[in-house]
N, C-alpha and C. Protein backbone atom coordinates (compact mmCIF):
# COMPACT_ATOMS: atom_id res chain seq x y z
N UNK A 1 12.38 10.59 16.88
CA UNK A 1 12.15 9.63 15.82
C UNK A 1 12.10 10.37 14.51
N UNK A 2 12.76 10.13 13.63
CA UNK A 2 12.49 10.34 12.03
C UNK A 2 12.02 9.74 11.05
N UNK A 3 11.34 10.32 10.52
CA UNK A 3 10.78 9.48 9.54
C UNK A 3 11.59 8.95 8.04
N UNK A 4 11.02 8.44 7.48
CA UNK A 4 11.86 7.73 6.92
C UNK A 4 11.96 8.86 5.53
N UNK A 5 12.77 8.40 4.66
CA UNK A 5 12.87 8.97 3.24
C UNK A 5 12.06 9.37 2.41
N UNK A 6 11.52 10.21 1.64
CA UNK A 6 10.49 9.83 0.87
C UNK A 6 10.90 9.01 -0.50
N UNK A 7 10.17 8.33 -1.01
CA UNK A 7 10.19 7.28 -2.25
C UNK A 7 10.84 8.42 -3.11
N UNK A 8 11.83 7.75 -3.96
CA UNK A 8 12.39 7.98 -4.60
C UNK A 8 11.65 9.03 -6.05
N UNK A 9 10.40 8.30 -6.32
CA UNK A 9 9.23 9.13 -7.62
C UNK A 9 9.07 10.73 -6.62
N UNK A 10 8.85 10.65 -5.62
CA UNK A 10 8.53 12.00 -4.93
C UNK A 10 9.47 13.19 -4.93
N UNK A 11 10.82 12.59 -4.62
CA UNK A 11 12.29 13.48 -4.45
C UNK A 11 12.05 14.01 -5.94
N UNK A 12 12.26 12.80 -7.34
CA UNK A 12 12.47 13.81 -8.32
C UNK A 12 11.62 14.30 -8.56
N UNK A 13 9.57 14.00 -8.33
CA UNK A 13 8.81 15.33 -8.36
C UNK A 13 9.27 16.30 -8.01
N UNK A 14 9.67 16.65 -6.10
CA UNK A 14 10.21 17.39 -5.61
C UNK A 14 11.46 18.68 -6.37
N UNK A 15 12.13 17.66 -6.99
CA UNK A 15 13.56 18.24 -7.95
C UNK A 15 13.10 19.09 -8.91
N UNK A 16 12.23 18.35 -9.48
CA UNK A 16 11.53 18.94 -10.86
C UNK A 16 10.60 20.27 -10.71
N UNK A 17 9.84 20.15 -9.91
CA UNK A 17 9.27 21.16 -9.45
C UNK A 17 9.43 22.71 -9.07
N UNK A 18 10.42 22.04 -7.66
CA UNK A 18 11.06 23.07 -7.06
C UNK A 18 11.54 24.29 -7.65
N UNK A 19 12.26 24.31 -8.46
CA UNK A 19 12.67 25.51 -9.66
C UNK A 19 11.73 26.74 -9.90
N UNK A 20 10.44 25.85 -10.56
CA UNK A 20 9.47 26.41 -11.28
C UNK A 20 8.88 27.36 -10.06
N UNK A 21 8.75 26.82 -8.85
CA UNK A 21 7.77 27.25 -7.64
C UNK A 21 8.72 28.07 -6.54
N UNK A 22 9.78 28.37 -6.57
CA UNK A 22 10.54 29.01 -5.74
C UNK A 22 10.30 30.31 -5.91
N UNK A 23 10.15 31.17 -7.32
CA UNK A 23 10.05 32.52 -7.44
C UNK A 23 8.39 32.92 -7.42
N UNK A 24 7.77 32.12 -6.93
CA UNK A 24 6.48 32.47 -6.51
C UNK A 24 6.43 32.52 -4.98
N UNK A 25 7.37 32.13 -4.07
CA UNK A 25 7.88 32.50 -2.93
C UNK A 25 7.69 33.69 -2.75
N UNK A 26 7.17 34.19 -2.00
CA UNK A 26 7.77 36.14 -1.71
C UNK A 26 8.13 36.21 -0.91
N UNK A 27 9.68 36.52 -0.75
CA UNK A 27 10.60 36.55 0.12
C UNK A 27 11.07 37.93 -0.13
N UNK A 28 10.97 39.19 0.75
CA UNK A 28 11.41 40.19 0.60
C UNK A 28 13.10 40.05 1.05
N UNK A 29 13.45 39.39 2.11
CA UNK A 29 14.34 39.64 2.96
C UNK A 29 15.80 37.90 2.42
N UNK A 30 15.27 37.12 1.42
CA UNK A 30 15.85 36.06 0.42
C UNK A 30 16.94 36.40 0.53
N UNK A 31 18.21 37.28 0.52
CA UNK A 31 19.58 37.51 0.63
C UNK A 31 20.28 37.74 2.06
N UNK A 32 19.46 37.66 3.00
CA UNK A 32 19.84 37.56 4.63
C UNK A 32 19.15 35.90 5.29
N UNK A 33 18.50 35.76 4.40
CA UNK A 33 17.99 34.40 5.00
C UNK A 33 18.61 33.09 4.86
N UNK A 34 19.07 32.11 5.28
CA UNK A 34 19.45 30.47 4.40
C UNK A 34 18.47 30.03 3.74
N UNK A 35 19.32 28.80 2.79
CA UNK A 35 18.43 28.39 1.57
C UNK A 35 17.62 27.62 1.94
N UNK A 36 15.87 28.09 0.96
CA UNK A 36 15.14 27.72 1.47
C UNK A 36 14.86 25.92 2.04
N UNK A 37 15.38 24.82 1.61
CA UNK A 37 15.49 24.00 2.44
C UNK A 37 17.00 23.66 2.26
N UNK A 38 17.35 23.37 3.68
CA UNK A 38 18.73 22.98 3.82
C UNK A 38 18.97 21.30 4.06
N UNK A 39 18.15 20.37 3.51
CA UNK A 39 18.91 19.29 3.05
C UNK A 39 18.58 18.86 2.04
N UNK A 40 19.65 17.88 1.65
CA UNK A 40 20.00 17.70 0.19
C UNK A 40 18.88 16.65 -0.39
N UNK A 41 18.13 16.95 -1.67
CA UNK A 41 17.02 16.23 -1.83
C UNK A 41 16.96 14.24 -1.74
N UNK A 42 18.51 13.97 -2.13
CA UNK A 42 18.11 12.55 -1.57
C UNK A 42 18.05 12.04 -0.09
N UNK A 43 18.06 13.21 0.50
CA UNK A 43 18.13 12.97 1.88
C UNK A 43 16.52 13.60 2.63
N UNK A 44 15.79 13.94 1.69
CA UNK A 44 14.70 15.18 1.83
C UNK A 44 13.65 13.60 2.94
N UNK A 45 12.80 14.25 3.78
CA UNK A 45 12.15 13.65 4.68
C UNK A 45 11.07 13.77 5.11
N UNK A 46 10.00 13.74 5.53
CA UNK A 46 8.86 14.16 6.32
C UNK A 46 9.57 15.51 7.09
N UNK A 47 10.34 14.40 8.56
CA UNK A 47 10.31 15.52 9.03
C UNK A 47 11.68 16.96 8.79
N UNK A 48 12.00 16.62 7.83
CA UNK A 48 12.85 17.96 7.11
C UNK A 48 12.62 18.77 6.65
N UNK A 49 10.95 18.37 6.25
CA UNK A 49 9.74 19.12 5.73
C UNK A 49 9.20 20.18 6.84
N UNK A 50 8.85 19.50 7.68
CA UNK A 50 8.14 20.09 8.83
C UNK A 50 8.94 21.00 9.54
N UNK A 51 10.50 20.78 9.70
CA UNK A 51 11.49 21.48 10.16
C UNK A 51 11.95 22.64 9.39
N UNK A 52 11.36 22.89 7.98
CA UNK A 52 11.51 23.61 7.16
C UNK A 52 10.42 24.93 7.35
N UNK A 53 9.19 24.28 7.71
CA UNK A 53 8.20 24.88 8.34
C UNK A 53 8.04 25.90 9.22
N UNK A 54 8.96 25.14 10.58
CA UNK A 54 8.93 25.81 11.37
C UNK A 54 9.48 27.07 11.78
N UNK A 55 10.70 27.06 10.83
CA UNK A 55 11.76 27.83 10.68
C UNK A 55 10.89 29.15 9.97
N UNK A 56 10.23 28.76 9.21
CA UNK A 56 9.55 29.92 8.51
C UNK A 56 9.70 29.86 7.20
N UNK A 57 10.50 29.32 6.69
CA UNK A 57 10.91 29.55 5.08
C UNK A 57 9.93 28.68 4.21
N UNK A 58 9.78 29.77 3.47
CA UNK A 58 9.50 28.57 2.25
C UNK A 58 8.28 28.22 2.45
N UNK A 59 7.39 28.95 2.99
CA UNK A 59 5.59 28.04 3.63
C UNK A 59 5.09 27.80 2.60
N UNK A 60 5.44 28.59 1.26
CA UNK A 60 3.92 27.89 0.14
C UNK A 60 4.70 26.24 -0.30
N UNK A 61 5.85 26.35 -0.58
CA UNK A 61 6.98 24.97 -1.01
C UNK A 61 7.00 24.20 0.00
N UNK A 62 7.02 24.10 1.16
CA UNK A 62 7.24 23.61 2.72
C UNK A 62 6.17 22.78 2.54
N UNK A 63 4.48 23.87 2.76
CA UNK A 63 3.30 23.28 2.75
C UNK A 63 2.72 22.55 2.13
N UNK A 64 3.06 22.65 1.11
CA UNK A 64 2.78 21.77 0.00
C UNK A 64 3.46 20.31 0.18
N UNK A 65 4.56 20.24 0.55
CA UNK A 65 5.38 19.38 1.00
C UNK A 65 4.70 18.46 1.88
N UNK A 66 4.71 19.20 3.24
CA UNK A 66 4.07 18.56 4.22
C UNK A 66 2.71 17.79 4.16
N UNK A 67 1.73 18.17 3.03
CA UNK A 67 0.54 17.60 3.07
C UNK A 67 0.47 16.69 2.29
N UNK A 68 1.71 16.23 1.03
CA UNK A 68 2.16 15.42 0.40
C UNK A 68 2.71 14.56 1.22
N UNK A 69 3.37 14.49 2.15
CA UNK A 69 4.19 13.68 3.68
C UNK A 69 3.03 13.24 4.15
N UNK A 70 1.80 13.80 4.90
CA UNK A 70 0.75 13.73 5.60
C UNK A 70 -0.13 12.74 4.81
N UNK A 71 -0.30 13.23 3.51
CA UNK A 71 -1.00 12.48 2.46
C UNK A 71 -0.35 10.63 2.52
N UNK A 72 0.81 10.87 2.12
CA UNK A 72 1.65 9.74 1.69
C UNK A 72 1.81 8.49 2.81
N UNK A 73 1.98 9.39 4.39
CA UNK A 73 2.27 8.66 5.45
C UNK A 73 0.87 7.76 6.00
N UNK A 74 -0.73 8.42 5.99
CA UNK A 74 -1.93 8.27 6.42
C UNK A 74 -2.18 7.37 5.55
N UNK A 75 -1.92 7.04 4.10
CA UNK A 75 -2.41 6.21 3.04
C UNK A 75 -1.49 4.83 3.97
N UNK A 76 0.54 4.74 4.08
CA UNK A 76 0.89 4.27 4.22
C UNK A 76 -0.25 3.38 5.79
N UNK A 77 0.26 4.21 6.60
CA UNK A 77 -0.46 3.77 8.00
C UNK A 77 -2.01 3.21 8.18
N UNK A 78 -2.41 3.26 7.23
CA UNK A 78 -3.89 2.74 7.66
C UNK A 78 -3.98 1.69 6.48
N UNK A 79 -2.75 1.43 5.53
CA UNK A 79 -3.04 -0.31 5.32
C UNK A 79 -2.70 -0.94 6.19
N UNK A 80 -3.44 -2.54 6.18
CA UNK A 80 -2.57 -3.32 6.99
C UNK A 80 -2.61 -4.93 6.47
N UNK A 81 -2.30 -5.73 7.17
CA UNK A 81 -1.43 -7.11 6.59
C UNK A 81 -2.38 -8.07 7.19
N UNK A 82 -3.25 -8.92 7.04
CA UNK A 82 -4.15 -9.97 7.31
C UNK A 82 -3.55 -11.46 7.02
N UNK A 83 -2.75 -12.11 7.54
CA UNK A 83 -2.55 -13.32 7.37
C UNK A 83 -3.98 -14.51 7.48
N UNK A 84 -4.00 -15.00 5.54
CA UNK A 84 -5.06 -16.29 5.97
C UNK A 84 -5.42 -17.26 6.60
N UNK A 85 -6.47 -17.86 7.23
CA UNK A 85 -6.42 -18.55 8.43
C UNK A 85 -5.64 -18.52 9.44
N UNK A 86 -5.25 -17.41 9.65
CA UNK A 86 -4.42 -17.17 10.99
C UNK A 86 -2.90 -17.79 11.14
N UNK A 87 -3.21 -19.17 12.24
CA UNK A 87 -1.91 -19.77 12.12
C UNK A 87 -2.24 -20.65 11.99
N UNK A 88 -2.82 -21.44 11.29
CA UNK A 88 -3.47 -21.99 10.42
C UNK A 88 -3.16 -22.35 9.11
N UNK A 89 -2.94 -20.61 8.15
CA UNK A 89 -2.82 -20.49 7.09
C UNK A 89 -3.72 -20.90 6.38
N UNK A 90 -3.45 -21.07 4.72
CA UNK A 90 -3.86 -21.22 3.91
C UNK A 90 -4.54 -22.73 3.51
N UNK A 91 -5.64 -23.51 4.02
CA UNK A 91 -5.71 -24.50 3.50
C UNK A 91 -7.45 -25.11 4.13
N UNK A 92 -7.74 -26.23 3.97
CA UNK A 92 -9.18 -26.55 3.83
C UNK A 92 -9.83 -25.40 5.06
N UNK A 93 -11.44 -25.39 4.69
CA UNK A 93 -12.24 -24.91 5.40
C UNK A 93 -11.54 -23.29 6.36
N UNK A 94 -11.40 -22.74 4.99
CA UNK A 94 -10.89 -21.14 5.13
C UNK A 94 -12.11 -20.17 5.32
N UNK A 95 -13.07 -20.92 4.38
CA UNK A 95 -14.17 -20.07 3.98
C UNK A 95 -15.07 -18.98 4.92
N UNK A 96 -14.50 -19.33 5.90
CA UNK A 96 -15.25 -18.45 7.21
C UNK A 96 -14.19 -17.35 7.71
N UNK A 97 -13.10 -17.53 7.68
CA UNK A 97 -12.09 -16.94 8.01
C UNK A 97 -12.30 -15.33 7.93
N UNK A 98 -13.15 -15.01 6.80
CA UNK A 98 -12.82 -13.41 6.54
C UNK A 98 -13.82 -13.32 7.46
N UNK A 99 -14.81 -13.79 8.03
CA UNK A 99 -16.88 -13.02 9.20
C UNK A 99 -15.40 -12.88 10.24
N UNK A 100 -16.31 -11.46 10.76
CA UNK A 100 -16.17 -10.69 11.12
C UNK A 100 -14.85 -9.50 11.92
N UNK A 101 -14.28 -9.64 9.85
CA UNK A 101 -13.11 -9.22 9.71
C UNK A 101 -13.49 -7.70 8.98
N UNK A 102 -12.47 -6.28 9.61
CA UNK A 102 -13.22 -5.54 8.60
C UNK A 102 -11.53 -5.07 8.04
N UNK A 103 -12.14 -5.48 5.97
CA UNK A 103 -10.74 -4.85 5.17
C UNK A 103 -11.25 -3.53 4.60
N UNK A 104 -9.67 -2.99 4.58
CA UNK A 104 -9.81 -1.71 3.14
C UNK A 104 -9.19 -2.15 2.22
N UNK A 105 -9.78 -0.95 1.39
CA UNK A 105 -8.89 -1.52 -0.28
C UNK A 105 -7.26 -0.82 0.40
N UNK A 106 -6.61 -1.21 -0.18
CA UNK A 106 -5.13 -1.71 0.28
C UNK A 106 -4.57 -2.26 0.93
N UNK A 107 -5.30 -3.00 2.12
CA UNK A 107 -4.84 -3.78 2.65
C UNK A 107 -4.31 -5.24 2.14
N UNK A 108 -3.36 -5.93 2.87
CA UNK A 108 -2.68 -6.96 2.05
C UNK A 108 -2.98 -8.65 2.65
N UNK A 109 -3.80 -8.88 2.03
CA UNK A 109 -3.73 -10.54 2.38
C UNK A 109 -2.43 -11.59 2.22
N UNK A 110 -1.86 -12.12 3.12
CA UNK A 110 -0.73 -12.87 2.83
C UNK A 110 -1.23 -14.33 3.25
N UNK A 111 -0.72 -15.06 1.97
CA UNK A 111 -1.78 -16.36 1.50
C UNK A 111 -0.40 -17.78 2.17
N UNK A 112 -0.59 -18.01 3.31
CA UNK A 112 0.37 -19.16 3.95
C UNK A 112 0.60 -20.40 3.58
N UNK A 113 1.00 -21.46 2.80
CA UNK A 113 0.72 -22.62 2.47
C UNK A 113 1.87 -23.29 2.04
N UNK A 114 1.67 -24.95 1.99
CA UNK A 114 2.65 -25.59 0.98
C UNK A 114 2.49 -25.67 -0.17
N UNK A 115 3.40 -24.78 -1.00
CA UNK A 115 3.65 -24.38 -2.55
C UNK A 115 3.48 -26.38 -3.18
N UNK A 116 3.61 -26.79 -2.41
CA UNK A 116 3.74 -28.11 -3.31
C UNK A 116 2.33 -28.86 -3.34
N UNK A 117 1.55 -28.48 -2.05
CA UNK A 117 -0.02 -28.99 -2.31
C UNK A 117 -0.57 -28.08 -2.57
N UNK A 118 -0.80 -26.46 -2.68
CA UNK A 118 -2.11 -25.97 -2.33
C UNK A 118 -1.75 -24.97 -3.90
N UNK A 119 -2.57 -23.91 -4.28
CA UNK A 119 -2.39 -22.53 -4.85
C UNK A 119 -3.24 -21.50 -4.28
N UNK A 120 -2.77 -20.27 -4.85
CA UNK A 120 -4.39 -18.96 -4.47
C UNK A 120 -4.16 -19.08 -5.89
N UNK A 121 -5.54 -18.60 -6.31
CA UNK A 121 -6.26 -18.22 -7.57
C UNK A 121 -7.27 -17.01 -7.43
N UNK A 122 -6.95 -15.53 -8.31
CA UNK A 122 -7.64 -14.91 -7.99
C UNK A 122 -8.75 -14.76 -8.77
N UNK A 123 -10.42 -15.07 -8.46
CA UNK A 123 -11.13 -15.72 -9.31
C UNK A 123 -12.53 -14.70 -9.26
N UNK A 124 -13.24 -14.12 -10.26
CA UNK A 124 -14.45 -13.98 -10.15
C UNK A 124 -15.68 -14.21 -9.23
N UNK A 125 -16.52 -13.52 -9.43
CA UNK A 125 -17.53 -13.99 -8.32
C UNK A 125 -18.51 -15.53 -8.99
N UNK A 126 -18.02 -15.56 -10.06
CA UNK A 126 -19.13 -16.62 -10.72
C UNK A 126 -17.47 -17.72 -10.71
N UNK A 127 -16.41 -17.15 -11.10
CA UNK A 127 -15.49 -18.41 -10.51
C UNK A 127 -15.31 -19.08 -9.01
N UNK A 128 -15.49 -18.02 -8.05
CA UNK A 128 -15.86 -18.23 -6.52
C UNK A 128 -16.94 -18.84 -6.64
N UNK A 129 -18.42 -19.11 -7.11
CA UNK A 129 -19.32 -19.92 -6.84
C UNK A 129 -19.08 -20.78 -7.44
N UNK A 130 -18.60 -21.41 -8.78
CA UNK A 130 -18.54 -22.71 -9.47
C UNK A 130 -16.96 -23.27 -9.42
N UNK A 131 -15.70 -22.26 -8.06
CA UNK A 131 -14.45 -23.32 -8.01
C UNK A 131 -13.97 -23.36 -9.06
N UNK A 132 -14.15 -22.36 -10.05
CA UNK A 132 -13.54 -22.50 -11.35
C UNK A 132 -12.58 -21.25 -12.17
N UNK A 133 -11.67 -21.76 -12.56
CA UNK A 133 -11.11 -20.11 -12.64
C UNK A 133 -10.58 -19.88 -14.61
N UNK A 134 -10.54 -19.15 -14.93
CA UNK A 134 -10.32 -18.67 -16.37
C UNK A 134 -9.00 -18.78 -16.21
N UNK A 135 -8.39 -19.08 -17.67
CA UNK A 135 -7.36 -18.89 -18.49
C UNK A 135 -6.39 -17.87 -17.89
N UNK A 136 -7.19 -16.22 -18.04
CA UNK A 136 -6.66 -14.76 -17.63
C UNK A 136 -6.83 -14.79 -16.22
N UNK A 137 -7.29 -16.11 -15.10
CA UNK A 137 -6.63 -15.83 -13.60
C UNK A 137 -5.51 -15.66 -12.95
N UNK A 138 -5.48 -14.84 -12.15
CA UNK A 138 -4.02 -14.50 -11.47
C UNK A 138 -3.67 -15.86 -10.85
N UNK A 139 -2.85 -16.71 -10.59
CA UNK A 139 -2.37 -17.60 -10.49
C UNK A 139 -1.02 -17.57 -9.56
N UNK A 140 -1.04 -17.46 -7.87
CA UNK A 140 -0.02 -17.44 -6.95
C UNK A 140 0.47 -18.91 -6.85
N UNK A 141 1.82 -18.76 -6.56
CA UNK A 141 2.49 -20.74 -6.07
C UNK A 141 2.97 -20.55 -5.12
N UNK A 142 3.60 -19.44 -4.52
CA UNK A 142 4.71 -19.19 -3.91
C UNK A 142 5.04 -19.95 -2.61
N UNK A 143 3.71 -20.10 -1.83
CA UNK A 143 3.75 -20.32 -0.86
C UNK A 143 3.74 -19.14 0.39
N UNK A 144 3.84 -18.28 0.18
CA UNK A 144 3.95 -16.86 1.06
C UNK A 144 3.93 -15.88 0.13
N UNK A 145 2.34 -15.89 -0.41
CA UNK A 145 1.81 -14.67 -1.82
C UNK A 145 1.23 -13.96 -1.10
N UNK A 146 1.82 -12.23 -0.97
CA UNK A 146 0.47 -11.31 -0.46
C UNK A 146 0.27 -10.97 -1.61
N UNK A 147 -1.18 -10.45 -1.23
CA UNK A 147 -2.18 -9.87 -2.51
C UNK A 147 -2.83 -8.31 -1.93
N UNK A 148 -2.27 -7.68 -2.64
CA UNK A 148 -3.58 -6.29 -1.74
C UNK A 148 -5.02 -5.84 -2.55
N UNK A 149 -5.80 -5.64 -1.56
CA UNK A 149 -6.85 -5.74 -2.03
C UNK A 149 -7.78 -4.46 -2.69
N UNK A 150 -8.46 -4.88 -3.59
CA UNK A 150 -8.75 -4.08 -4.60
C UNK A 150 -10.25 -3.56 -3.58
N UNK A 151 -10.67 -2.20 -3.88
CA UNK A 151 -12.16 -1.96 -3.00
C UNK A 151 -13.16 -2.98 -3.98
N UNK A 152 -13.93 -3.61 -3.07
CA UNK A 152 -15.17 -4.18 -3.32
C UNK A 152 -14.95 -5.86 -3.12
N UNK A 153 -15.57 -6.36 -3.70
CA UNK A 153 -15.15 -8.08 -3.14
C UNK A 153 -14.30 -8.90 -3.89
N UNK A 154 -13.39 -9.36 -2.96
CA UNK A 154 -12.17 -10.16 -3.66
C UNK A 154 -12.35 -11.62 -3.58
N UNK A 155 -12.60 -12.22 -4.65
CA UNK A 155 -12.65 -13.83 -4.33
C UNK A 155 -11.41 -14.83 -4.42
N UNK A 156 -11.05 -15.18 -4.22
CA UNK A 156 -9.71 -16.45 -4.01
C UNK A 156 -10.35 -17.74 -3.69
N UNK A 157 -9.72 -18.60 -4.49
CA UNK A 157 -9.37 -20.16 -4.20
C UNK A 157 -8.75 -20.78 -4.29
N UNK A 158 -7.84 -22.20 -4.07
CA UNK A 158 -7.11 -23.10 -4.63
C UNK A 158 -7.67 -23.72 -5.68
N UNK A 159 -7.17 -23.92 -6.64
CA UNK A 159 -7.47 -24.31 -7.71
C UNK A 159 -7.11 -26.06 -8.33
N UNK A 160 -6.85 -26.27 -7.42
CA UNK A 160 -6.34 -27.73 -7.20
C UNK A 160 -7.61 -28.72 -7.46
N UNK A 161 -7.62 -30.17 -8.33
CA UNK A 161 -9.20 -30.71 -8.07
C UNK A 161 -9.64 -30.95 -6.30
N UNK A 162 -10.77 -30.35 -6.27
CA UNK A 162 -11.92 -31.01 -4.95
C UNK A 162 -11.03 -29.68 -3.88
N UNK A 163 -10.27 -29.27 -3.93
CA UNK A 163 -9.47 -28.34 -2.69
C UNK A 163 -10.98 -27.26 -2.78
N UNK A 164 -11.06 -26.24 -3.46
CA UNK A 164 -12.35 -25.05 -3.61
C UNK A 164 -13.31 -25.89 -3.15
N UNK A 165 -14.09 -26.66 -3.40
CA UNK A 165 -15.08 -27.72 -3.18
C UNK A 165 -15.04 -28.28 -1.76
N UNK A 166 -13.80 -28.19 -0.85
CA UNK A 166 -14.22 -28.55 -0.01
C UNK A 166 -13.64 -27.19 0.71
N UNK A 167 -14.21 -26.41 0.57
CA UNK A 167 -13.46 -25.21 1.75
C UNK A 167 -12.07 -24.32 1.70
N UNK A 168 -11.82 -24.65 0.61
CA UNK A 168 -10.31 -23.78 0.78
C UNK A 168 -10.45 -22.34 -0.63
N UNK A 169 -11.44 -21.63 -0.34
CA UNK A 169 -11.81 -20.64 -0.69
C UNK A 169 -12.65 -19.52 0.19
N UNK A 170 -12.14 -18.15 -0.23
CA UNK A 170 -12.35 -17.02 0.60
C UNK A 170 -13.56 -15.59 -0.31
N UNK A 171 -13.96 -14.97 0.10
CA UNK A 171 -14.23 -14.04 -0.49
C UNK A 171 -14.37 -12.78 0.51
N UNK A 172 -13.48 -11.89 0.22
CA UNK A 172 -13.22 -10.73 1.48
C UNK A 172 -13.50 -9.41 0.60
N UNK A 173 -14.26 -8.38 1.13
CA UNK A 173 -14.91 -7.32 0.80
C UNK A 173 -13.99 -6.11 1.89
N UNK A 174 -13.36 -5.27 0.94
CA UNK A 174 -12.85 -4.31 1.07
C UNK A 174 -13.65 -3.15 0.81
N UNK A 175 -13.47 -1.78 1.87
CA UNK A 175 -14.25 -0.86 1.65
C UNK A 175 -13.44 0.09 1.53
């Protein structure tokens, strides 16, 4: 299995970098050896990294690499995707939905509903208790809005009259 590409901002870190950090390499033996990585940076990878590794070349550039991969992949892998009310979705008497759910900050709420009756509104904790949302609220229609979540408590409602009021509001606490 291979992993996938790295994001495009990383390669030209990678590009940019590389130059500066190669002659801090100490390579006595650099004119009998191949170049220190042998694929081409839009093709550069996790594991092209690690294969770079193993080979021997290049450990301070390699390593650095790899814990940037390690870094990048562990952030990726331990968000994850929470659909509201289940299958269910998005709509009255949600409000229980998040007990005994546990989020992190990045994880992504994806808000299920008919764009033509319902909204998410992303609202304060004093807009979450009074169903009421400001001017400067984030304001979803879509009908299939994820939202990822910020650390600490996220409040959402529909903003529709009497919808918040009767249950179709959430408040989920990310750690």
């Amino acid at each position: 299995m291979t992993s996938p590409p790295l994001p495009l901002h990383f390669r030209v870190f990678f590009r940019l970098l590389t130059p500066r950090f190669l002659p801090l390499v100490h390579n006595h033996n650099a004119h009998k050896r191949p170049p220190l990585l042998s694929v081409a940076p839009h093709n550069l990878s996790c594991s092209s990294v690690v294969g770079v590794m193993a080979q021997g070349r290049g450990s301070a550039v390699a390593m650095g690499l790899a814990l940037l991969c390690l870094l990048v992949h562990s952030e990726v892998a331990r968000a994850a995707t929470f659909v509201v009310g289940d299958s269910g979705g998005w709509t009255f008497s949600t409000a229980g939905w998040p007990s005994g759910k546990r989020f992190r900050a990045g994880d992504v709420l994806e808000f299920r509903y008919n764009p033509w009756a319902h909204n998410v509104v992303a609202v304060s904790a004093a807009g979450y208790r009074s169903c009421s949302a400001s001017p400067a609220a984030r304001v979803f229609t879509s009908g299939n809005d994820r939202v990822t979540l910020a650390r600490g408590t996220n409040h959402f409602i529909c903003s529709l009259a009497g919808h918040c009021e009767s249950g179709m509001k959430i408040a989920v606490t990310a750690v």
